[in-house]
C-alpha atoms as a PDB file:
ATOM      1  CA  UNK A   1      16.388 -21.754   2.932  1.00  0.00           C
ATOM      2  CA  UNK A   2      14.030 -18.655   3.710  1.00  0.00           C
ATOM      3  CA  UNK A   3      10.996 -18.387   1.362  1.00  0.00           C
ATOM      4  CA  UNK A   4      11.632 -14.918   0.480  1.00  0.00           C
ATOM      5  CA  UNK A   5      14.792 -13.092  -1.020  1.00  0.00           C
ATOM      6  CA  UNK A   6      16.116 -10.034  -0.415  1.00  0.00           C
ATOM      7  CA  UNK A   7      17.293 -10.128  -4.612  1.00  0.00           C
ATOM      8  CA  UNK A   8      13.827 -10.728  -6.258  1.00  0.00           C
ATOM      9  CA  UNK A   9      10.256 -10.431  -4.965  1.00  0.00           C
ATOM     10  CA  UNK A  10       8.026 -13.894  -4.444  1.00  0.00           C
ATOM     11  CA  UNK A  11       5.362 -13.754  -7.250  1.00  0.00           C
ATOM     12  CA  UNK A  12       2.757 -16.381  -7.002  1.00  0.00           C
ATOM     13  CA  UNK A  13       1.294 -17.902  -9.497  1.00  0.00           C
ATOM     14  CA  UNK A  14      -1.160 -15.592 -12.292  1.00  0.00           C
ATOM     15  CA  UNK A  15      -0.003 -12.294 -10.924  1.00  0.00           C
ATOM     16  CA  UNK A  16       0.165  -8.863 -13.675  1.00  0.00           C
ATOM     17  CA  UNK A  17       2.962  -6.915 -13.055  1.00  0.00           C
ATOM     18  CA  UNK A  18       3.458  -3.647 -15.199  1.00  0.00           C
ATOM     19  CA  UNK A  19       5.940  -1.177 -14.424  1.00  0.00           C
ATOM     20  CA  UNK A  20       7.033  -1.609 -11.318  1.00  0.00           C
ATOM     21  CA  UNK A  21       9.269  -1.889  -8.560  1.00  0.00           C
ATOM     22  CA  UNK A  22       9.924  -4.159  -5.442  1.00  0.00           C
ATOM     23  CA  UNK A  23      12.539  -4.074  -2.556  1.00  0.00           C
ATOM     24  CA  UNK A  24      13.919  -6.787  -0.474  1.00  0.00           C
ATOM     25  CA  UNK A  25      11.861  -9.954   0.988  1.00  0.00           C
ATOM     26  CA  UNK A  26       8.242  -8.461  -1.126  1.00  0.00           C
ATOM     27  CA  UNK A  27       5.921 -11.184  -1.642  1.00  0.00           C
ATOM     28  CA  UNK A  28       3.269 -10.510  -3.797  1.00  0.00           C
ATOM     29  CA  UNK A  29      -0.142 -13.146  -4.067  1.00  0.00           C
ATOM     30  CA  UNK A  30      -1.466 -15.108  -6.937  1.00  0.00           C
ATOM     31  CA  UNK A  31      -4.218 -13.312  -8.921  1.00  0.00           C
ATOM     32  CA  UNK A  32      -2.766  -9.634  -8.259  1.00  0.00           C
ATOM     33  CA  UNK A  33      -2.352  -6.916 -10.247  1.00  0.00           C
ATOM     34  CA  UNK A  34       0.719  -4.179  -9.703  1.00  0.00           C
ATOM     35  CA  UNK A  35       0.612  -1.200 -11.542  1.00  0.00           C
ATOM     36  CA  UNK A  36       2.712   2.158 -11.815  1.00  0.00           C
ATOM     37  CA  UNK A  37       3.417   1.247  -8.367  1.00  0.00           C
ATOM     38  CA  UNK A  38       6.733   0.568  -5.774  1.00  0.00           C
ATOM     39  CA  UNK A  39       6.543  -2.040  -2.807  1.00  0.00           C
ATOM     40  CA  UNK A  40       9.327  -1.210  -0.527  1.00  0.00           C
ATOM     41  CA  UNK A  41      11.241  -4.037   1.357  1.00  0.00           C
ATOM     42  CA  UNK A  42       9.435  -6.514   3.276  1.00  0.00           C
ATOM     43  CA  UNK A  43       5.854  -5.255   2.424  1.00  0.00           C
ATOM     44  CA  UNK A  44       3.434  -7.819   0.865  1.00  0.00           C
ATOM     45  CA  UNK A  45       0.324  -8.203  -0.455  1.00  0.00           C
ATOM     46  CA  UNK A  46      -2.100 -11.316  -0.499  1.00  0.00           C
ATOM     47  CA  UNK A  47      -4.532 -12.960  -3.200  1.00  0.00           C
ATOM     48  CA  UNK A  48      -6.654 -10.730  -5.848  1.00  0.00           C
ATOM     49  CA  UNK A  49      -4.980  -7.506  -5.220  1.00  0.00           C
ATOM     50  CA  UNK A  50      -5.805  -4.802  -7.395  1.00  0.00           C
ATOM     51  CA  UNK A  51      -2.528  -1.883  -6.756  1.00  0.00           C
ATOM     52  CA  UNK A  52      -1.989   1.003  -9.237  1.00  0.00           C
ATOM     53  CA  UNK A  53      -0.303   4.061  -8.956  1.00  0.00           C
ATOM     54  CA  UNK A  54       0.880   3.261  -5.709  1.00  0.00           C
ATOM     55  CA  UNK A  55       3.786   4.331  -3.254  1.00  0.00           C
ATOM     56  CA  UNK A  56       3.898   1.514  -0.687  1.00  0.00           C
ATOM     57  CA  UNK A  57       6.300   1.866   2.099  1.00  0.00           C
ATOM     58  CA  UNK A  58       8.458  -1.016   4.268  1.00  0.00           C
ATOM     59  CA  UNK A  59       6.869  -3.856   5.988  1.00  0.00           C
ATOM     60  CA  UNK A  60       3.085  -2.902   4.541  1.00  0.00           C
ATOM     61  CA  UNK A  61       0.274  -5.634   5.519  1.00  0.00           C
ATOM     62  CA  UNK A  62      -2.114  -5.812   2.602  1.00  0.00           C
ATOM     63  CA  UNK A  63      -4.611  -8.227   3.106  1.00  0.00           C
ATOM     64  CA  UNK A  64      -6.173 -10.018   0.214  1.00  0.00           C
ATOM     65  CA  UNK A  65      -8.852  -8.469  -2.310  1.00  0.00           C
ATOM     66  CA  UNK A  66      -7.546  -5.127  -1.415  1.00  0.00           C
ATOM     67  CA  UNK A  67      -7.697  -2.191  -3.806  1.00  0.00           C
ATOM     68  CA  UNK A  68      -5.043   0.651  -3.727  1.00  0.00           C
ATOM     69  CA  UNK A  69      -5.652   3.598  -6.234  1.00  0.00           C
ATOM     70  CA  UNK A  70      -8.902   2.579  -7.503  1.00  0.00           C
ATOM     71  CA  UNK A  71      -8.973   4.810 -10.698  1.00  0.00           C
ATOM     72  CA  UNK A  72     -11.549   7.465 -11.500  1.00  0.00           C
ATOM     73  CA  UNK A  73     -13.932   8.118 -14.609  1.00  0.00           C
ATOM     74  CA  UNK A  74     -13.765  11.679 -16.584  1.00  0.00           C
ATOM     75  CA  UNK A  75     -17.036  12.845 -14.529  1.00  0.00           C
ATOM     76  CA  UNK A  76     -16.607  16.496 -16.243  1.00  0.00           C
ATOM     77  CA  UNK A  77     -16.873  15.009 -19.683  1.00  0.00           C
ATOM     78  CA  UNK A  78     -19.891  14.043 -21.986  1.00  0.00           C
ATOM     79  CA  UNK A  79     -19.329  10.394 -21.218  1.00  0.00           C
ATOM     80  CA  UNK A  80     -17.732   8.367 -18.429  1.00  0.00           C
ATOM     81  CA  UNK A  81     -16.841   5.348 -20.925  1.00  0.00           C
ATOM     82  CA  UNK A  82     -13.897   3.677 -21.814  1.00  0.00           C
ATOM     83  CA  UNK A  83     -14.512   4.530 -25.654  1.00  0.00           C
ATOM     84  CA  UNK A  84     -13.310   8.219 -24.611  1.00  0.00           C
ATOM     85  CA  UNK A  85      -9.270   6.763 -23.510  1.00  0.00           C
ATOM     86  CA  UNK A  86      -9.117   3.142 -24.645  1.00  0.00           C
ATOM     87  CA  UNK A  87     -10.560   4.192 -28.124  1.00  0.00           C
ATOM     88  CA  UNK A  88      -8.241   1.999 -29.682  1.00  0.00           C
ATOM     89  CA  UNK A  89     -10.432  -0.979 -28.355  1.00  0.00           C
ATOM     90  CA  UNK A  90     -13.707   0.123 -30.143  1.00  0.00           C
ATOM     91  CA  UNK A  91     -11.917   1.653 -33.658  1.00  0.00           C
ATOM     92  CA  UNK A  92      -8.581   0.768 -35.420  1.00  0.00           C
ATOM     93  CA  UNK A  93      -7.812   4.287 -36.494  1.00  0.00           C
ATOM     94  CA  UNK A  94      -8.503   6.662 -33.395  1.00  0.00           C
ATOM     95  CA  UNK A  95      -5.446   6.357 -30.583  1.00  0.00           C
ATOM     96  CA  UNK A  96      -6.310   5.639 -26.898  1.00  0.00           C
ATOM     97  CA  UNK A  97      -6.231   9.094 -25.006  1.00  0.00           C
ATOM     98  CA  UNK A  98      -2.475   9.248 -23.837  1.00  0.00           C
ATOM     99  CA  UNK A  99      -3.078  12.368 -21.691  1.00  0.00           C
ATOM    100  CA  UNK A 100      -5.629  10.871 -19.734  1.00  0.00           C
ATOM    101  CA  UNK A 101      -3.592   7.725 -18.616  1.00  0.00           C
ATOM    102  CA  UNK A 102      -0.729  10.136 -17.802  1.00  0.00           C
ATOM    103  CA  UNK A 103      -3.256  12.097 -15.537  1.00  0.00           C
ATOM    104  CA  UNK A 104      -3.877   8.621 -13.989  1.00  0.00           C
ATOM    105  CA  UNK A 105      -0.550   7.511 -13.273  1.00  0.00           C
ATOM    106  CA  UNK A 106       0.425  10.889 -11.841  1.00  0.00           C
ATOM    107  CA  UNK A 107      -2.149  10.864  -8.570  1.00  0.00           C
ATOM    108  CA  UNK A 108       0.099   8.326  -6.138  1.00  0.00           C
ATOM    109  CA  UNK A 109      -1.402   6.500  -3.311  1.00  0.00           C
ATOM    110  CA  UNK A 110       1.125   6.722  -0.640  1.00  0.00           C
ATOM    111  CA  UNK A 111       0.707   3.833   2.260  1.00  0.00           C
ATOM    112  CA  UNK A 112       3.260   4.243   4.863  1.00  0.00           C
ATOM    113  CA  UNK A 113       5.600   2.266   6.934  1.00  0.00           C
ATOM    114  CA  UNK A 114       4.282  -0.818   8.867  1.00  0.00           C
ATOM    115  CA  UNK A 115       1.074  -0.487   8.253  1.00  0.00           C
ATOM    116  CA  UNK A 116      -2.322  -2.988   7.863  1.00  0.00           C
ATOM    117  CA  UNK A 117      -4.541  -2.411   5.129  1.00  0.00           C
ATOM    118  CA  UNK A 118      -7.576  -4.796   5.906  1.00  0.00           C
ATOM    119  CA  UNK A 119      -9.377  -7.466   3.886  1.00  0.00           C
ATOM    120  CA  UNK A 120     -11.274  -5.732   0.929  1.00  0.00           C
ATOM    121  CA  UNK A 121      -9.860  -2.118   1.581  1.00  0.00           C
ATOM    122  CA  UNK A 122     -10.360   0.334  -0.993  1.00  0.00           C
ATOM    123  CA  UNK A 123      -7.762   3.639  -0.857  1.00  0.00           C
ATOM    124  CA  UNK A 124      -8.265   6.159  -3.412  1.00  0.00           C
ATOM    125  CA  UNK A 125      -5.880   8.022  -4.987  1.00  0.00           C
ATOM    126  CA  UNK A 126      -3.344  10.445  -3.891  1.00  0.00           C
ATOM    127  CA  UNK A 127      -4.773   9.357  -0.561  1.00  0.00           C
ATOM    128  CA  UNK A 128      -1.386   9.230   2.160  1.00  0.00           C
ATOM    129  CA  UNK A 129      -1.620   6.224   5.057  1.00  0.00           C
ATOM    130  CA  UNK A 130       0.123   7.303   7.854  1.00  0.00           C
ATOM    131  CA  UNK A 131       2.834   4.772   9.401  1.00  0.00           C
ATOM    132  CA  UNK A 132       1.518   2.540  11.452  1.00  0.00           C
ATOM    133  CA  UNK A 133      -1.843   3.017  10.730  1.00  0.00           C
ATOM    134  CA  UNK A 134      -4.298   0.388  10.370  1.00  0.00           C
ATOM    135  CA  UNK A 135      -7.314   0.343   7.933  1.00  0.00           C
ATOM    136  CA  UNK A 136     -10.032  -1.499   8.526  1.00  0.00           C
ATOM    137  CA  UNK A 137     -11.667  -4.845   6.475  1.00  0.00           C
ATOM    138  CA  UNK A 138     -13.963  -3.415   3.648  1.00  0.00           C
ATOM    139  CA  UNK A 139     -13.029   0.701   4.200  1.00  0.00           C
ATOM    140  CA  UNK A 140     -13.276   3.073   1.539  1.00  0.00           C
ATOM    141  CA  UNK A 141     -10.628   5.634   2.413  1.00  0.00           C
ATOM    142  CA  UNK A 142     -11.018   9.177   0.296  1.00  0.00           C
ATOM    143  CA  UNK A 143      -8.761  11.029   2.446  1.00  0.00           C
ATOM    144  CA  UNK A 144      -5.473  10.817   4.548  1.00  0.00           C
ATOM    145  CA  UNK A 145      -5.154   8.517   7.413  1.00  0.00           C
ATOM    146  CA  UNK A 146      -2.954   9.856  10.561  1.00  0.00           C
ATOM    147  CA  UNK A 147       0.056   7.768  11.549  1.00  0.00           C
ATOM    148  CA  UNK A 148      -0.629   5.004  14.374  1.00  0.00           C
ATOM    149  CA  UNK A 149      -4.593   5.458  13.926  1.00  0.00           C
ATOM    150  CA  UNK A 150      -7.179   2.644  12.745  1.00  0.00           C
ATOM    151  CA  UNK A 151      -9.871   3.751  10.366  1.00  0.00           C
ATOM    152  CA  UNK A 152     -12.924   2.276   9.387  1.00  0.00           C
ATOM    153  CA  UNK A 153     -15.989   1.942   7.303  1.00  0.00           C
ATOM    154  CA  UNK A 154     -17.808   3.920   4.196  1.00  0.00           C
ATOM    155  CA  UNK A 155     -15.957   6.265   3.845  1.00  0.00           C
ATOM    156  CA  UNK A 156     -13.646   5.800   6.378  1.00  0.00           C
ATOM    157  CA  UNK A 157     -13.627   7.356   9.439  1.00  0.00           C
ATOM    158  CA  UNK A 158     -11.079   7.323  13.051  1.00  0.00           C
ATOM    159  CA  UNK A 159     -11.770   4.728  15.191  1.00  0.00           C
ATOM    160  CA  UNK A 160      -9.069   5.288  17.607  1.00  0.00           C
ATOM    161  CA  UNK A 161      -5.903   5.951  17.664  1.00  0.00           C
ATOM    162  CA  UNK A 162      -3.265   3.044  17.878  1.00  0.00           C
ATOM    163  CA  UNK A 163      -0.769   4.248  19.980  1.00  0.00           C
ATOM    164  CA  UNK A 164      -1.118   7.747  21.742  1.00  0.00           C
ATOM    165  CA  UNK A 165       0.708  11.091  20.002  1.00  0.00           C
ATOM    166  CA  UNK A 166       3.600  10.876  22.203  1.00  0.00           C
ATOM    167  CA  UNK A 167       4.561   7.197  21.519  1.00  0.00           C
ATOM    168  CA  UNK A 168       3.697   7.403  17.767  1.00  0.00           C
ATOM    169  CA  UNK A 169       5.888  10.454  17.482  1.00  0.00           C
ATOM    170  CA  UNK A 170       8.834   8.597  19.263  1.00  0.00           C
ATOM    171  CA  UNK A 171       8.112   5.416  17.152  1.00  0.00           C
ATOM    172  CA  UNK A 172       8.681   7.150  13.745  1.00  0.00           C
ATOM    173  CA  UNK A 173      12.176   8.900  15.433  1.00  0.00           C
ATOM    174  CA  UNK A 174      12.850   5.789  15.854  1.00  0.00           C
ATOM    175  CA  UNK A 175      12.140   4.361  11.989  1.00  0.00           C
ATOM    176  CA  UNK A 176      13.186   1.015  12.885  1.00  0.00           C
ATOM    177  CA  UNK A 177      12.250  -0.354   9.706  1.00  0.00           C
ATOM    178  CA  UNK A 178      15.235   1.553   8.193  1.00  0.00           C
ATOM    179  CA  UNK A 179      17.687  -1.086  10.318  1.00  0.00           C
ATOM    180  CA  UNK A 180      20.270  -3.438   9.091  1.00  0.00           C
ATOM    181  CA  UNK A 181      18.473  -7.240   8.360  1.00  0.00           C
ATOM    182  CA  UNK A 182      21.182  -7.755  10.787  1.00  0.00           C
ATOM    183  CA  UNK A 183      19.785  -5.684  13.487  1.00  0.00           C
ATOM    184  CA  UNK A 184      16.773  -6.411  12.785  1.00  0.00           C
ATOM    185  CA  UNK A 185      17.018  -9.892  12.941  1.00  0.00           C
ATOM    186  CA  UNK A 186      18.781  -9.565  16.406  1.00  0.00           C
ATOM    187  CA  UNK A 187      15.974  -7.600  17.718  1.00  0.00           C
ATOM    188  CA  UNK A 188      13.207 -10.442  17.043  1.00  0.00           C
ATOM    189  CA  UNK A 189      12.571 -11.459  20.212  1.00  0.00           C
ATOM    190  CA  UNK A 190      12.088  -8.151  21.689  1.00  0.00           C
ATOM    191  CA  UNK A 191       9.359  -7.327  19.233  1.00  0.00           C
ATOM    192  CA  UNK A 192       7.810 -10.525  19.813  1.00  0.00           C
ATOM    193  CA  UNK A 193       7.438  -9.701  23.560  1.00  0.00           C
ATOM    194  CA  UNK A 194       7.849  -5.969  24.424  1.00  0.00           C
ATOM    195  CA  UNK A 195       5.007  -3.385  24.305  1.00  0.00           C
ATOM    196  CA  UNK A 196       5.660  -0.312  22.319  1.00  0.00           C
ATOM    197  CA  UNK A 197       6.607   1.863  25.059  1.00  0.00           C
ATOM    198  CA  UNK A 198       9.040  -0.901  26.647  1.00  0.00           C
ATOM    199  CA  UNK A 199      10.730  -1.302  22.793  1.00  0.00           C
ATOM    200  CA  UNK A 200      10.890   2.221  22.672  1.00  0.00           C
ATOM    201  CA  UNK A 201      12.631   2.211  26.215  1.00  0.00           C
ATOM    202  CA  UNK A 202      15.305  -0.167  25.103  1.00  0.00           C
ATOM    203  CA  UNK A 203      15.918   1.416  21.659  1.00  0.00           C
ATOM    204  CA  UNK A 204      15.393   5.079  21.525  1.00  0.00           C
END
């Protein structure tokens, strides 16, 4: 029997799930945290990962330790402290600031198709990840990545691009993670062996 299941996503063990959403085959590592957020199918994310607020798209990499919609502090305000929003921590009769966690949960992440978010990534929000882009081990990303690029470092910046306009372009017409598991499955062994341009050859 296959590990992962196209009915329910794999949760290891000690994982916090609030409020969200997973498609088919989504595996999702011990000591993670998913919040306000949507894994579409076959995207996963390894050990101590800390998501929020998050749109992730199919057949996302998210390496372990990663942090996806890091939340702000109210920097216009008197204080930056919790006791403004989770007052109800610090006094019985004053509410926790509702607005304020509305505000939160309303600036998405967006990480696209088949992409690779690196080791120890951070991705702000409302930040948008291109498809097929690939963000480097320990990046802090503050603003959008292109499709098919690689980005690194603090803050992030291009690196180079993964594959060149024209292919990328042709690759998302192509939106092969929208296939059947059917023909998807069938088509295994030509993305274990065929270059980009060759797969595109074959299939567009």
């Amino acid at each position: 029997m296959p590990r992962l299941s196209a009915d329910h996503p794999h949760l290891h063990p000690n994982c916090a799930i609030t409020n969200s959403q997973f498609g088919a085959f989504v595996e999702i590592g011990a000591d993670s945290r998913v919040l306000n957020s949507r894994f579409g199918d076959y995207s996963y994310c390894d050990r101590n990962c800390d998501i929020a607020n998050a749109e992730i798209g199919k057949f996302s990499n998210i390496a372990s330790a990663t942090r996806i919609g890091a939340t702000d502090h109210p920097l216009q305000r008197a204080s930056l402290h919790h006791f403004l929003y989770r007052s109800s921590s610090y006094w019985d009769d004053v509410e926790d600031d509702a607005a304020w966690f509305d505000h939160r949960a309303s600036r998405l992440a967006h990480i696209g198709h088949d992409t690779w978010i690196g080791h120890g990534a951070l991705i702000k929000p409302e930040v948008t990840v291109g498809h097929g882009a690939v963000v480097a081990s320990g990046a802090v990303v503050t603003k959008d990545v292109a499709p098919y690029t690689i980005v690194g470092g603090n803050t992030a910046q291009l690196i180079r691009r993964r594959y060149t306009e024209t292919v990328a372009e042709r690759m998302m017409a192509l939106a092969w993670w929208d296939w059947e598991d059917t023909r998807l499955k069938a088509a295994v062994p030509d993305f274990r062996v065929l270059s980009a341009e060759a797969f595109l050859e074959k299939y567009a």
